[in-house]
N, C-alpha and C. Protein backbone atom coordinates (compact mmCIF):
# COMPACT_ATOMS: atom_id res chain seq x y z
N UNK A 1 0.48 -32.29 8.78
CA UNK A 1 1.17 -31.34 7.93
C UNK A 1 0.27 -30.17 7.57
N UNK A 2 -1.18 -30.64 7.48
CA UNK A 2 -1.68 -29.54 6.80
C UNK A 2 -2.15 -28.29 7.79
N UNK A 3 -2.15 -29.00 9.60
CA UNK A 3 -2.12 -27.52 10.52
C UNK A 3 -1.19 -26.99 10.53
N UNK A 4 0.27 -27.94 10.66
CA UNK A 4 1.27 -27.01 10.57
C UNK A 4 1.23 -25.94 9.15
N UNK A 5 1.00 -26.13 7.96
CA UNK A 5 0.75 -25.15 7.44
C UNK A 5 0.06 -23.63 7.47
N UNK A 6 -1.33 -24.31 8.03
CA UNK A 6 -2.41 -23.48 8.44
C UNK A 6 -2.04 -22.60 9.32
N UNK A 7 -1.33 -23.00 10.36
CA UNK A 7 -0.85 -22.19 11.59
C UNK A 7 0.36 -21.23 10.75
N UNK A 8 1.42 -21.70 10.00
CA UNK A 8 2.01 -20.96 9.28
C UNK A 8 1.52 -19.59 8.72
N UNK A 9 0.29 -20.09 7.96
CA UNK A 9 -0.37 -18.66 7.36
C UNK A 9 -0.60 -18.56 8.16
N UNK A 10 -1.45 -18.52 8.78
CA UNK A 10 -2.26 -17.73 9.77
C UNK A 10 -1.32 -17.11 10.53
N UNK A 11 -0.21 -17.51 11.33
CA UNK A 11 0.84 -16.51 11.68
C UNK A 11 1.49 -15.42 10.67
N UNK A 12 1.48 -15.82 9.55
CA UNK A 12 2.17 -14.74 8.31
C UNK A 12 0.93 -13.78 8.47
N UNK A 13 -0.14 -13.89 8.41
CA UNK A 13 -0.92 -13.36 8.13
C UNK A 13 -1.52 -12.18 9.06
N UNK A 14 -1.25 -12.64 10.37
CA UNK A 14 -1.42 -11.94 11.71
C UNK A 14 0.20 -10.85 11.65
N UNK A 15 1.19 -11.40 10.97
CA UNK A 15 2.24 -10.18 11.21
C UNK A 15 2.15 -9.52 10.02
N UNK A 16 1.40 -9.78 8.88
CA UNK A 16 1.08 -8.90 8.28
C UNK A 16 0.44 -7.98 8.37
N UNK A 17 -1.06 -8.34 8.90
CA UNK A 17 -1.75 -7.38 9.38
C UNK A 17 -1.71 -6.34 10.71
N UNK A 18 -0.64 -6.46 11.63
CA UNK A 18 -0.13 -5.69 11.77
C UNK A 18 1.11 -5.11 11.86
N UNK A 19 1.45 -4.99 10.71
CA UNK A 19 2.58 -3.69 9.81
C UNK A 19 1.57 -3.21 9.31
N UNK A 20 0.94 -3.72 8.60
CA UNK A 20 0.07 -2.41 7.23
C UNK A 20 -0.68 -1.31 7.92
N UNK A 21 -0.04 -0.36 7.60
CA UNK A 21 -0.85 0.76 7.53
C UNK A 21 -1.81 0.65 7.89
N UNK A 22 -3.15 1.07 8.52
CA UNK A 22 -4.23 1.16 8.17
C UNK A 22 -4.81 1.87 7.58
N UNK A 23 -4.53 2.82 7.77
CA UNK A 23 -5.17 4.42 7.49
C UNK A 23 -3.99 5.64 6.83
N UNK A 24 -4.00 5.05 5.55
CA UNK A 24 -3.12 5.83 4.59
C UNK A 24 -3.38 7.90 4.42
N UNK A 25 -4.45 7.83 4.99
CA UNK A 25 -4.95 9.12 4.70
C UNK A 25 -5.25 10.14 6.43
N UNK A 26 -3.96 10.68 5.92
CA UNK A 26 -4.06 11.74 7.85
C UNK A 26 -5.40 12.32 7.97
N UNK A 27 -6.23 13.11 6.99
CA UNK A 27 -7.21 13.62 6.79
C UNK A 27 -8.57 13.21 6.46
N UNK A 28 -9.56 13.53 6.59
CA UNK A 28 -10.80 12.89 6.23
C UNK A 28 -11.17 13.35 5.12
N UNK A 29 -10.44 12.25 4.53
CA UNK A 29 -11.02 12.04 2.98
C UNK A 29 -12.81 12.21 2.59
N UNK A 30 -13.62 11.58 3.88
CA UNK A 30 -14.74 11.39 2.64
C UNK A 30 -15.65 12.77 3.20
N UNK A 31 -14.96 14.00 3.50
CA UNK A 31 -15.65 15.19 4.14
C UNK A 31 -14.87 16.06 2.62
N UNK A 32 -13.25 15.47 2.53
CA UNK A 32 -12.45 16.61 1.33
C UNK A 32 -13.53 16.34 0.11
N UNK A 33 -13.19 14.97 -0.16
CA UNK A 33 -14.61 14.34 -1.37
C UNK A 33 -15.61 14.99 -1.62
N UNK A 34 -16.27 15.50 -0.32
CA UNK A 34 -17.99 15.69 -0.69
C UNK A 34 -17.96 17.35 -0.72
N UNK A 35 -16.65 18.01 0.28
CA UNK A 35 -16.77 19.46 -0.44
C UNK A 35 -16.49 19.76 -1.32
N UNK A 36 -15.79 19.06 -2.42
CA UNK A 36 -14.88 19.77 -3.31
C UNK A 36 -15.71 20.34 -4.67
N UNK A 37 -15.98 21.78 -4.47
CA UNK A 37 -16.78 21.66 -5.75
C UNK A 37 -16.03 22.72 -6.82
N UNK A 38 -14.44 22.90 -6.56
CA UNK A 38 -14.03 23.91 -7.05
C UNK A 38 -12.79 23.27 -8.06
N UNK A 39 -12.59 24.03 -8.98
CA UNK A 39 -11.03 23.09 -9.58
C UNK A 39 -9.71 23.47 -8.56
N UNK A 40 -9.85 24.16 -8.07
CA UNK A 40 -8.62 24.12 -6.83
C UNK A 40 -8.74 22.59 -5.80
N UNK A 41 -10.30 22.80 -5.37
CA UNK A 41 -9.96 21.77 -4.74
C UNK A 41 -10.29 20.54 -5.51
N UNK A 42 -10.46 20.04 -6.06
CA UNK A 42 -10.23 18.68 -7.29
C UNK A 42 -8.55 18.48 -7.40
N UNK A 43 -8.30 19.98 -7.58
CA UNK A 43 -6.45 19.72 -7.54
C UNK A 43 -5.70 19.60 -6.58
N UNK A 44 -6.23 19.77 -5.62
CA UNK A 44 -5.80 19.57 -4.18
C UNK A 44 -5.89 18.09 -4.16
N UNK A 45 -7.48 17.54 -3.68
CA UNK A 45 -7.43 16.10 -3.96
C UNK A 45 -6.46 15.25 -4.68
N UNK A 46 -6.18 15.74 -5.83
CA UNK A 46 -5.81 14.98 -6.91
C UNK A 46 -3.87 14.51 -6.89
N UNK A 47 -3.55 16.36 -6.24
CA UNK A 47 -2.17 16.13 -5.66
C UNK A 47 -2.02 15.60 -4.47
N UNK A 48 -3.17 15.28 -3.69
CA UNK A 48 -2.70 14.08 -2.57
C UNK A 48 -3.07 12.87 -2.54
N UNK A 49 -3.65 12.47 -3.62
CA UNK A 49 -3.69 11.38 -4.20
C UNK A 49 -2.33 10.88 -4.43
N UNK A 50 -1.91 11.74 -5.37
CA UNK A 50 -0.83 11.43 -6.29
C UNK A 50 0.31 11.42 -5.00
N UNK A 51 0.70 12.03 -4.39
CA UNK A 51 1.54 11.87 -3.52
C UNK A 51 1.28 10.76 -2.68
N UNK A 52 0.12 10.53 -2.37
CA UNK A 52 -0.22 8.74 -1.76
C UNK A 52 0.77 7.88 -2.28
N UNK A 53 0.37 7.92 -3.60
CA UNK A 53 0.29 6.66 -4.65
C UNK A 53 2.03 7.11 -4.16
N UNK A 54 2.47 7.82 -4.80
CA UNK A 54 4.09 8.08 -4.28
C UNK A 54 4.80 7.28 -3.19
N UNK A 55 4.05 7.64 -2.09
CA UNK A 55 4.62 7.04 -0.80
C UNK A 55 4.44 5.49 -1.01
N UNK A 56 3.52 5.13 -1.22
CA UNK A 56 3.04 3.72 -1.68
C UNK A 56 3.93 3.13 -2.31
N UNK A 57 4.27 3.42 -3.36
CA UNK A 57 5.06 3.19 -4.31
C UNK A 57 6.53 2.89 -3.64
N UNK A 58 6.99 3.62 -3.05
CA UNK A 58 8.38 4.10 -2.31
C UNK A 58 8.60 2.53 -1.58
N UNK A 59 7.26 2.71 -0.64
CA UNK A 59 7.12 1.31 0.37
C UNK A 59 7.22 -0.29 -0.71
N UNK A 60 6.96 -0.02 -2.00
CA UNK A 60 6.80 -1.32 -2.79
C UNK A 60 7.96 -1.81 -2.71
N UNK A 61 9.11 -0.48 -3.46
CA UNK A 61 10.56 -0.44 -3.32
C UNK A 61 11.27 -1.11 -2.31
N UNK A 62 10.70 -0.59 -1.33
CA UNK A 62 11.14 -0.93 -0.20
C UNK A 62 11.76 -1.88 0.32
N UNK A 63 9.99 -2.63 0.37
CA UNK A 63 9.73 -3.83 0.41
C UNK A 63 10.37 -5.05 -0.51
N UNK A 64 10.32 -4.70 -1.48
CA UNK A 64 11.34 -5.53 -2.94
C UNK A 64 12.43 -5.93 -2.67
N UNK A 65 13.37 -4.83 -1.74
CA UNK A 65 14.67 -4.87 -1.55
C UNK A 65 15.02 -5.95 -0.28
N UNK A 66 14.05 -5.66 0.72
CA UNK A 66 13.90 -6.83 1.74
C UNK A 66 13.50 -8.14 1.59
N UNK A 67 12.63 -7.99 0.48
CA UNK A 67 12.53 -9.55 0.00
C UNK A 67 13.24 -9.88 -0.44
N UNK A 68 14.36 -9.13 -1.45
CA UNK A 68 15.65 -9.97 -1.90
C UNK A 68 16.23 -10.18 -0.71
N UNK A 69 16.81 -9.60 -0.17
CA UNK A 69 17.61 -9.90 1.19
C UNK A 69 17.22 -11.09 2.05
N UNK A 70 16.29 -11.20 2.20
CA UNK A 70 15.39 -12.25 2.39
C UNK A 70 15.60 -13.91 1.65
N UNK A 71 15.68 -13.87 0.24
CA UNK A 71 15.49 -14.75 -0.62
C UNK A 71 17.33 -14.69 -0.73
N UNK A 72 17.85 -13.91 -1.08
CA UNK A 72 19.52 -13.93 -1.08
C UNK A 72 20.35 -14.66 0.47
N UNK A 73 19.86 -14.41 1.51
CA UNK A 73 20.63 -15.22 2.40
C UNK A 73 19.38 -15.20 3.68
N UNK A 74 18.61 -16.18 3.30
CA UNK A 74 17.82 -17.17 3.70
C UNK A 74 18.73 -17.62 4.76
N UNK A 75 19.48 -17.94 4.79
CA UNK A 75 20.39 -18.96 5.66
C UNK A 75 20.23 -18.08 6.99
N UNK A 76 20.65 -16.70 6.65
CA UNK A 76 20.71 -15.90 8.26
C UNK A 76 19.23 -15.82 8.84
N UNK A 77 18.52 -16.45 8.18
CA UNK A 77 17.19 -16.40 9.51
C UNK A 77 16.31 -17.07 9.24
N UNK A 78 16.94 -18.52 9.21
CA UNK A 78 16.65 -19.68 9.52
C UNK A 78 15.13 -19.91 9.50
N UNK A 79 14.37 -20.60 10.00
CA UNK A 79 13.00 -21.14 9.93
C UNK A 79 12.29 -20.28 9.77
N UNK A 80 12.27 -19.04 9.96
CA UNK A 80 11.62 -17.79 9.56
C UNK A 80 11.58 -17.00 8.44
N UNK A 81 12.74 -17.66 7.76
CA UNK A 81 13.15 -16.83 6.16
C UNK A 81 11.72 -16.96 5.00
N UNK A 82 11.14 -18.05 5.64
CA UNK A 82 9.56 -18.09 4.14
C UNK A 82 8.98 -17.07 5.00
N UNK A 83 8.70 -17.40 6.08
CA UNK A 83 7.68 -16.02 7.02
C UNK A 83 7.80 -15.22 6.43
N UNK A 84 9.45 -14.76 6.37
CA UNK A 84 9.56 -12.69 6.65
C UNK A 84 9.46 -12.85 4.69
N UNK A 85 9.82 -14.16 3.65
CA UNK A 85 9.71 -13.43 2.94
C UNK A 85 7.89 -13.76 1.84
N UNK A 86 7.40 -14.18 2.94
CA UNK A 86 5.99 -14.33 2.87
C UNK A 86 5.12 -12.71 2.96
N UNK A 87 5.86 -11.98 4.11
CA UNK A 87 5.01 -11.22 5.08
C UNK A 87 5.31 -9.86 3.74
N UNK A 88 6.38 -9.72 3.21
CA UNK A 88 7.35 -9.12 2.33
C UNK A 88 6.08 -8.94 1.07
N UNK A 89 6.42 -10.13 0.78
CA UNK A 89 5.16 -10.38 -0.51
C UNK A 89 3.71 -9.84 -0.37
N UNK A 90 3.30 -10.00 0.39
CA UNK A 90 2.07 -9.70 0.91
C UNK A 90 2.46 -8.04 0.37
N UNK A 91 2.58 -7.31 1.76
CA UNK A 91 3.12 -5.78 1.84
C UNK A 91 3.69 -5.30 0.51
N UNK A 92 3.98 -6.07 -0.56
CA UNK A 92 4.36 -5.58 -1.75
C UNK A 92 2.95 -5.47 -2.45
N UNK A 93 2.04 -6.43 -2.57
CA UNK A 93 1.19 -6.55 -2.94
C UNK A 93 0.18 -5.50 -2.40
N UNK A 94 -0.10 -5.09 -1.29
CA UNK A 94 -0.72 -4.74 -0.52
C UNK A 94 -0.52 -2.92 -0.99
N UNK A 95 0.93 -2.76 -0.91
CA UNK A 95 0.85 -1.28 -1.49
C UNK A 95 0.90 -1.06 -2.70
N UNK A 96 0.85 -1.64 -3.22
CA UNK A 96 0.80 -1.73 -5.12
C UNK A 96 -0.56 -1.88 -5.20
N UNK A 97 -1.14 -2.16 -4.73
CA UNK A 97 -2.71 -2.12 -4.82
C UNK A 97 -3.09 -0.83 -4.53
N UNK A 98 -2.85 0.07 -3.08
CA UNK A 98 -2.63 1.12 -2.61
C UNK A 98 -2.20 1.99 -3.79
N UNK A 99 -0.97 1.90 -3.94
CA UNK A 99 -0.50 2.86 -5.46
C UNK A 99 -1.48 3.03 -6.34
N UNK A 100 -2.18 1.84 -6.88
CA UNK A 100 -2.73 1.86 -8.26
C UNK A 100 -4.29 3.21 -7.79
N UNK A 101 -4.73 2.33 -6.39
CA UNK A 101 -5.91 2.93 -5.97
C UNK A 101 -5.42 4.23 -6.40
N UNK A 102 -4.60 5.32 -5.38
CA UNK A 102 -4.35 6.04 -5.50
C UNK A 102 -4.27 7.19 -6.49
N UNK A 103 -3.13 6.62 -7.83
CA UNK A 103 -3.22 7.17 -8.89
C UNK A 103 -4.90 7.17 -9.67
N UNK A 104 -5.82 6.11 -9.72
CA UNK A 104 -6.69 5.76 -10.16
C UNK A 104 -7.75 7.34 -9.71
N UNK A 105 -7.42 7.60 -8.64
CA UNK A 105 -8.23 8.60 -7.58
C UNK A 105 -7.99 10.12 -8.37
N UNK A 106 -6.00 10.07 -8.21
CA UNK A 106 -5.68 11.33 -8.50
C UNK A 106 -6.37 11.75 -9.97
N UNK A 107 -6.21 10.91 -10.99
CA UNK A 107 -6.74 10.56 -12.51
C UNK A 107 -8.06 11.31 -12.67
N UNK A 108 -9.32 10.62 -11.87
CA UNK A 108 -10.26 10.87 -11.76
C UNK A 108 -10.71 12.60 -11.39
N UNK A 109 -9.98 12.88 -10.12
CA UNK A 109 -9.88 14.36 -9.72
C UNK A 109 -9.42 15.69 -10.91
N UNK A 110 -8.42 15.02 -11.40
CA UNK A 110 -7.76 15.91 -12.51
C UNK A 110 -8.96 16.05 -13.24
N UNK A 111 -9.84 14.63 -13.44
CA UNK A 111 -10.56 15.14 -15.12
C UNK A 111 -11.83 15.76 -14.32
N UNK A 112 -11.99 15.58 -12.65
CA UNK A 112 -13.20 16.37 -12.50
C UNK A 112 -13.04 17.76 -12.29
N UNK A 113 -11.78 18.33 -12.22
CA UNK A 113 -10.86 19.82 -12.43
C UNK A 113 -11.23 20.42 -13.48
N UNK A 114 -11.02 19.27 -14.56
CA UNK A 114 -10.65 20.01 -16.45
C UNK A 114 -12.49 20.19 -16.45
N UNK A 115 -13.06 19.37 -16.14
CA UNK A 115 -14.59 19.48 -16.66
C UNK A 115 -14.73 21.09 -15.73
N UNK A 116 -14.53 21.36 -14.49
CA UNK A 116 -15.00 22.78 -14.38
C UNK A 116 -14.61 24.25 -14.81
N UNK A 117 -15.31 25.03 -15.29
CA UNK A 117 -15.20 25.95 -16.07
C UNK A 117 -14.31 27.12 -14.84
């Protein structure tokens, strides 16, 4: 019982990892980071932060709604219904973490904006 489990995650876990995103950021963040020495660009940063965290957020939604669907009629997909609403959970978790990062980022940028004169 306890490989069949093991193999369980470990399959949830392999179709989790690939859906997620990898690379939330089209641009190279740690080049925008190290130029930014202006309050334009702090606000730049800060509004694509915030729009991250947005999209992120959107995907939590998303995701929420499929896990009910998931947990509501279980029946239509049979031996797979803990999987998909395993894989669900995860990816909720996964961009809500994402979100928080995000906002946490934009936050930071704003107050390194207000500090320049």
């Amino acid at each position: 019982m306890k490989t069949r489990t093991f193999i369980t995650v470990l399959s949830a876990l392999g179709l989790l990892a690939s859906c997620v995103q990898m690379d939330p950021h089209p641009m190279d963040m740690t080049q925008a980071v190290q130029s930014a020495t202006t309050r334009p660009d702090h606000n730049a940063l800060a509004k694509h932060y915030e729009d991250t965290a947005k999209e992120m957020q959107s995907k939590v939604q998303e995701h929420k709604k499929q896990l009910e669907e998931y947990e509501n009629h279980s029946y239509n997909y049979g031996k797979r219904a803990q999987d998909l609403q395993g894989h669900c959970k995860g990816l909720i978790r996964y961009y809500g973490q994402a979100a928080e990062a995000n906002s946490k980022m934009a936050e930071i940028h704003r107050q390194l904006a207000e500090e320049i004169k």
